[in-house]
Protein backbone atom coordinates (compact mmCIF):
# COMPACT_ATOMS: atom_id res chain seq x y z
CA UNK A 1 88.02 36.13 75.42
CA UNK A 2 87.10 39.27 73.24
CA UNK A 3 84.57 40.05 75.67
CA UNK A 4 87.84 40.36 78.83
CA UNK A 5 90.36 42.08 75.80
CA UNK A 6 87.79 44.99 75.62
CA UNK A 7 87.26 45.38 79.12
CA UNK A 8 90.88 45.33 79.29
CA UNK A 9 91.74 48.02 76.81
CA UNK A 10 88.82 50.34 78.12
CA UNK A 11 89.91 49.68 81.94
CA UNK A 12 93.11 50.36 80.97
CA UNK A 13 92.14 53.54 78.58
CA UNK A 14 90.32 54.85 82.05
CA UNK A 15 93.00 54.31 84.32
CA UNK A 16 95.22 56.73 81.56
CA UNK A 17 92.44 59.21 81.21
CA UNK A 18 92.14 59.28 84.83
CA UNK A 19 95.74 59.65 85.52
CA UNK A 20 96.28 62.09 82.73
CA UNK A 21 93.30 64.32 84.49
CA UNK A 22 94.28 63.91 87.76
CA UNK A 23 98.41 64.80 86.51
CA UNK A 24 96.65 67.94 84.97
CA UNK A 25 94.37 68.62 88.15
CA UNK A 26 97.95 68.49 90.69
CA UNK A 27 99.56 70.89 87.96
CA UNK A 28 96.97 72.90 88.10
CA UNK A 29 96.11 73.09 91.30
CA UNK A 30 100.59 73.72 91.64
CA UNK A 31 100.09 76.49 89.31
CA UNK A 32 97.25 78.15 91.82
CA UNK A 33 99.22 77.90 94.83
CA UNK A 34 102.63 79.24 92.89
CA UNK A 35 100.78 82.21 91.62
CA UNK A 36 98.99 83.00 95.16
CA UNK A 37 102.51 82.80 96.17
CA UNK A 38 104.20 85.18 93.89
CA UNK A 39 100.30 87.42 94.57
CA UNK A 40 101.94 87.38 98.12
CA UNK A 41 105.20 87.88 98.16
CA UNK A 42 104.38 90.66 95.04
CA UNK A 43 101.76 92.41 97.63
CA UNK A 44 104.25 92.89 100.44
CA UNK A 45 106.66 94.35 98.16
CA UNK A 46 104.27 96.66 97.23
CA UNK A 47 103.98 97.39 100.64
CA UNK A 48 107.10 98.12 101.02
CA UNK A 49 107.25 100.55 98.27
CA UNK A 50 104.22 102.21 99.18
CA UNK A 51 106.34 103.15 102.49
CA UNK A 52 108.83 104.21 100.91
CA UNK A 53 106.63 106.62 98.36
CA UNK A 54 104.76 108.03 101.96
CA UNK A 55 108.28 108.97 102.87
CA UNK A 56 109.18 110.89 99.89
CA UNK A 57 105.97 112.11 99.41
CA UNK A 58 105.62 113.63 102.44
CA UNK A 59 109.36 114.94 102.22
CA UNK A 60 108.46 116.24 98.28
CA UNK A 61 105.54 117.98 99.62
CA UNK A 62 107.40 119.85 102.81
CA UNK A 63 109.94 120.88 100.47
CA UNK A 64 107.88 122.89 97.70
CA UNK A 65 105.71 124.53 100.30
CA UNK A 66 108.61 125.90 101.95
CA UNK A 67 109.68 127.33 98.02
CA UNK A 68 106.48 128.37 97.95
CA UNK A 69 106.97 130.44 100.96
CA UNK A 70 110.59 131.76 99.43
CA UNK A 71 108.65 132.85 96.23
CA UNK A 72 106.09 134.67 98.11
CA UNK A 73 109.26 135.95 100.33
CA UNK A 74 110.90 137.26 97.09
CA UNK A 75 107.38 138.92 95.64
CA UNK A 76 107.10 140.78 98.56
CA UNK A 77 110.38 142.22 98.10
CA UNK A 78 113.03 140.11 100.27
CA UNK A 79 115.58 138.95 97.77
CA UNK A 80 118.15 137.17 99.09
CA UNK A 81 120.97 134.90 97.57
CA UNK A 82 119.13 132.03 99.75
CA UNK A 83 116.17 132.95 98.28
CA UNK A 84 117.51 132.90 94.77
CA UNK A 85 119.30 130.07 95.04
CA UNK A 86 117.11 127.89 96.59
CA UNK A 87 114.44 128.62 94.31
CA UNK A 88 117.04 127.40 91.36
CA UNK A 89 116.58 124.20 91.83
CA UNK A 90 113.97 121.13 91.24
CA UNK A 91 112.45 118.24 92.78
CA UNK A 92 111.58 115.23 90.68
CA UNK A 93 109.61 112.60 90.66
CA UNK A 94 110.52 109.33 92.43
CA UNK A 95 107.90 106.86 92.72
CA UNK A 96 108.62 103.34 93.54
CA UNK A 97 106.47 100.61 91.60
CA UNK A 98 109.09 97.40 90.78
CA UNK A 99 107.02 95.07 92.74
CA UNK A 100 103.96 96.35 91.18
CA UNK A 101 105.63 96.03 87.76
CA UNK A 102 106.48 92.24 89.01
CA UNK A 103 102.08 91.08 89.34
CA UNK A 104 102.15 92.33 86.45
CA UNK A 105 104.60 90.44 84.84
CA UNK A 106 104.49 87.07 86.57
CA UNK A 107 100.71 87.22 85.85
CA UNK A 108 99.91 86.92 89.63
CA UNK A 109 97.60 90.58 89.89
CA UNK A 110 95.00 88.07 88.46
CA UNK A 111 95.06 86.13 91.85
CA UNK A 112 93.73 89.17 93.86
CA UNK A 113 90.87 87.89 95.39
CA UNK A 114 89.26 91.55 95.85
CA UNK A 115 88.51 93.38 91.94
CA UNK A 116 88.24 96.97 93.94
CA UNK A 117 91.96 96.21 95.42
CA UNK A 118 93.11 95.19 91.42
CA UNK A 119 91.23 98.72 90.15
CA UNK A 120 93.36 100.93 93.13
CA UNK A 121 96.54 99.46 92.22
CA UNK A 122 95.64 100.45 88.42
CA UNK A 123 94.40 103.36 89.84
CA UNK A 124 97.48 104.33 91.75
CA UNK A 125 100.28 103.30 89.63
CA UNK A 126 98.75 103.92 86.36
CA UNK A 127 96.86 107.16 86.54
CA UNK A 128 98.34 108.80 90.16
CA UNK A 129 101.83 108.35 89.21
CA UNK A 130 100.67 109.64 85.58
CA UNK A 131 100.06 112.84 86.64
CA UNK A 132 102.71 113.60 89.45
CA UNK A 133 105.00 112.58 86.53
CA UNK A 134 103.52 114.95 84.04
CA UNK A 135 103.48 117.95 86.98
CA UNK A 136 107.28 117.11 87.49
CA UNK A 137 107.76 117.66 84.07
CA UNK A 138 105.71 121.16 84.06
CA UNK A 139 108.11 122.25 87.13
CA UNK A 140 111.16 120.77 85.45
CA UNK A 141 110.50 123.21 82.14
CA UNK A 142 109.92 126.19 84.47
CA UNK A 143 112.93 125.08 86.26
CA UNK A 144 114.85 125.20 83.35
CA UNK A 145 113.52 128.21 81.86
CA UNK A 146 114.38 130.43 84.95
CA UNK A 147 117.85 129.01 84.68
CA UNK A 148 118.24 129.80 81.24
CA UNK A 149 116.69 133.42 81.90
CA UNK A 150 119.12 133.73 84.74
CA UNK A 151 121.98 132.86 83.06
CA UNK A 152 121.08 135.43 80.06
CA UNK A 153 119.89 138.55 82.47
CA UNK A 154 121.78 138.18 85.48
CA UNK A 155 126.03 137.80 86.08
CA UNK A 156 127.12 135.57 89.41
CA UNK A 157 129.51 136.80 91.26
CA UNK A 158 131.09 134.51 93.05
CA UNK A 159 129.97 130.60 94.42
CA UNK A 160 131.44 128.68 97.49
CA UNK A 161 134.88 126.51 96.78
CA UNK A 162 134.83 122.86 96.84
CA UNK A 163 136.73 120.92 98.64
CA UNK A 164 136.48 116.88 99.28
CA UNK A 165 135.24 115.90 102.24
CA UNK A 166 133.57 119.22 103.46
CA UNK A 167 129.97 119.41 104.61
CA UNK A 168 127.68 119.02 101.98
CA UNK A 169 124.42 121.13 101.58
CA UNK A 170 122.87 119.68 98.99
CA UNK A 171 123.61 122.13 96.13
CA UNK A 172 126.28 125.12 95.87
CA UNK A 173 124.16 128.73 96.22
CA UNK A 174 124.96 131.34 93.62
CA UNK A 175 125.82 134.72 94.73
CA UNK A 176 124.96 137.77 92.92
CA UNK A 177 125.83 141.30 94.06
CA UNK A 178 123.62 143.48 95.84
CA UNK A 179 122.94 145.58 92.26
CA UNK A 180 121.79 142.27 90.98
CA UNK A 181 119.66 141.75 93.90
CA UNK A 182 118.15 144.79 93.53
CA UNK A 183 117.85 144.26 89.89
CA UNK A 184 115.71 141.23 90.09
CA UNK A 185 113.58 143.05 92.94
CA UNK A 186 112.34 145.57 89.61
CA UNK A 187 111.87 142.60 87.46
CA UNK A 188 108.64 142.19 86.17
CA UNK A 189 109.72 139.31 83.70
CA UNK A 190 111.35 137.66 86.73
CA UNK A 191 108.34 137.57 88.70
CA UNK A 192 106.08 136.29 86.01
CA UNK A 193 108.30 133.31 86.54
CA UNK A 194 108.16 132.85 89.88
CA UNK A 195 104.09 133.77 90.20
CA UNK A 196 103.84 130.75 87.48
CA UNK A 197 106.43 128.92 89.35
CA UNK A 198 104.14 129.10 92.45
CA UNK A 199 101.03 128.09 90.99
CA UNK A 200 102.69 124.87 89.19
CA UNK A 201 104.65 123.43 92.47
CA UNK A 202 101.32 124.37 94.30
CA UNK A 203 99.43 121.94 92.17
CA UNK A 204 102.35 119.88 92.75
CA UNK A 205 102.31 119.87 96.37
CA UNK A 206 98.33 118.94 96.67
CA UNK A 207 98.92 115.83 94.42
CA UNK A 208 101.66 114.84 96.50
CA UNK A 209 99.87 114.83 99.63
CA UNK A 210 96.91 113.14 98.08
CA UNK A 211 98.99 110.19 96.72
CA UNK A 212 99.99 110.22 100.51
CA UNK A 213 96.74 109.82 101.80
CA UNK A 214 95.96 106.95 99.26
CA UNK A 215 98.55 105.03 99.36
CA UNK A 216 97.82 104.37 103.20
CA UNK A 217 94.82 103.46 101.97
CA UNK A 218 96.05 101.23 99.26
CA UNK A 219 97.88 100.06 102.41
CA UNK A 220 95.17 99.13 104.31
CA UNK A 221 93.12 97.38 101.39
CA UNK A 222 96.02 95.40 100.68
CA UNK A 223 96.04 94.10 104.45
CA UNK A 224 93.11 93.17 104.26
CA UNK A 225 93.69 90.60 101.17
CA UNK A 226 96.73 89.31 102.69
CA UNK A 227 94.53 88.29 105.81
CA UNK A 228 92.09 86.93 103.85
CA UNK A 229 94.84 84.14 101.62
CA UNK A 230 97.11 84.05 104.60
């Protein structure tokens, strides 16, 4: 009788062990197919944002070479209220990175099968965007410094009315008389700024189009994970 008690409680104590493992095994194995999930879905967002930074990249990088070319307009001596006025203003920073904030968060960056896809994404988001953020903010203290200079040196004389619902350029020009003009043509403070202007957007410009080029590469890596848990 003691002898079928014991093999009782220890069949009994196996069957729980076994179900608690196996409980603990589905969980787990629930856990690993949520978090390849959210890996997923996290990945193609990033996809998506990576599109969306190739877009304003490439539009960031047209833009400052085409100030670069009105700053070497204006050293050589065309001064314009285009120039001018075009030149007075700033382009920021706008990366997009929410979904690769989200693998972080959720946890689910550690389900990327590849380690050299996990290193570019660090690579990209942590270090690339870094420094295009830290070159915006060169070009935004330049920006304001002309402005301030400007301001101080140089009187506007008159700026285009506003009225609601009229075509929109972007930003209002200033316009300065042609003594003004002429003014900042004899400037040698003035074009200290924009000589330093030029050679910070210029550094600007090459790190735009090579966070371009990598993110389609980042693009293409991450393809080729998705294929592979698909």
């Amino acid at each position: 009788m003691n002898k079928k008690l014991v093999f009782r409680y220890v069949f009994e104590v196996i069957v729980i062990v076994f179900s608690v493992s196996l409980s603990f095994y589905i969980q787990e194995l629930l856990n690993d197919r949520e978090k390849n999930l959210l890996k997923n879905e996290g990945l193609n967002g990033v996809l998506k944002d990576l599109s969306v930074d190739k877009s304003q990249f490439k539009m960031a990088s047209d833009v400052i070479y085409y100030r670069i070319k009105l700053i070497e307009d204006f050293l050589d001596g065309e001064v314009t209220n285009k120039n001018i006025s075009s030149l007075m203003t700033y382009w920021g920073f706008l990366g997009q990175d929410a979904n690769y904030k989200s693998l972080i968060s959720t946890g689910a960056i550690e389900y990327i099968k590849s380690d050299s896809l996990a290193l570019r994404l660090s690579n990209y988001y942590e270090l690339e965007y870094t420094a295009l953020i830290g070159e915006s903010k060169s070009y935004n203290k330049l920006y304001l410094d002309l402005m301030s200079f400007m301001k101080k040196n140089y009187s506007v004389s008159s700026m285009k009315k506003v009225e609601r619902g009229m075509e929109s350029t972007g930003f209002l020009s200033f316009y300065y008389s042609n003594s003004e003009l002429d003014k900042m043509k004899r400037d040698s403070e003035l074009r200290n700024y924009f000589f330093e202007l030029k050679r910070i957007i210029y550094l600007y410009a090459r790190m735009f189009e090579g966070a371009f080029s990598n993110s389609e590469r980042l693009a293409g890596y991450i393809k080729i994970e998705l294929n592979k848990t698909s």
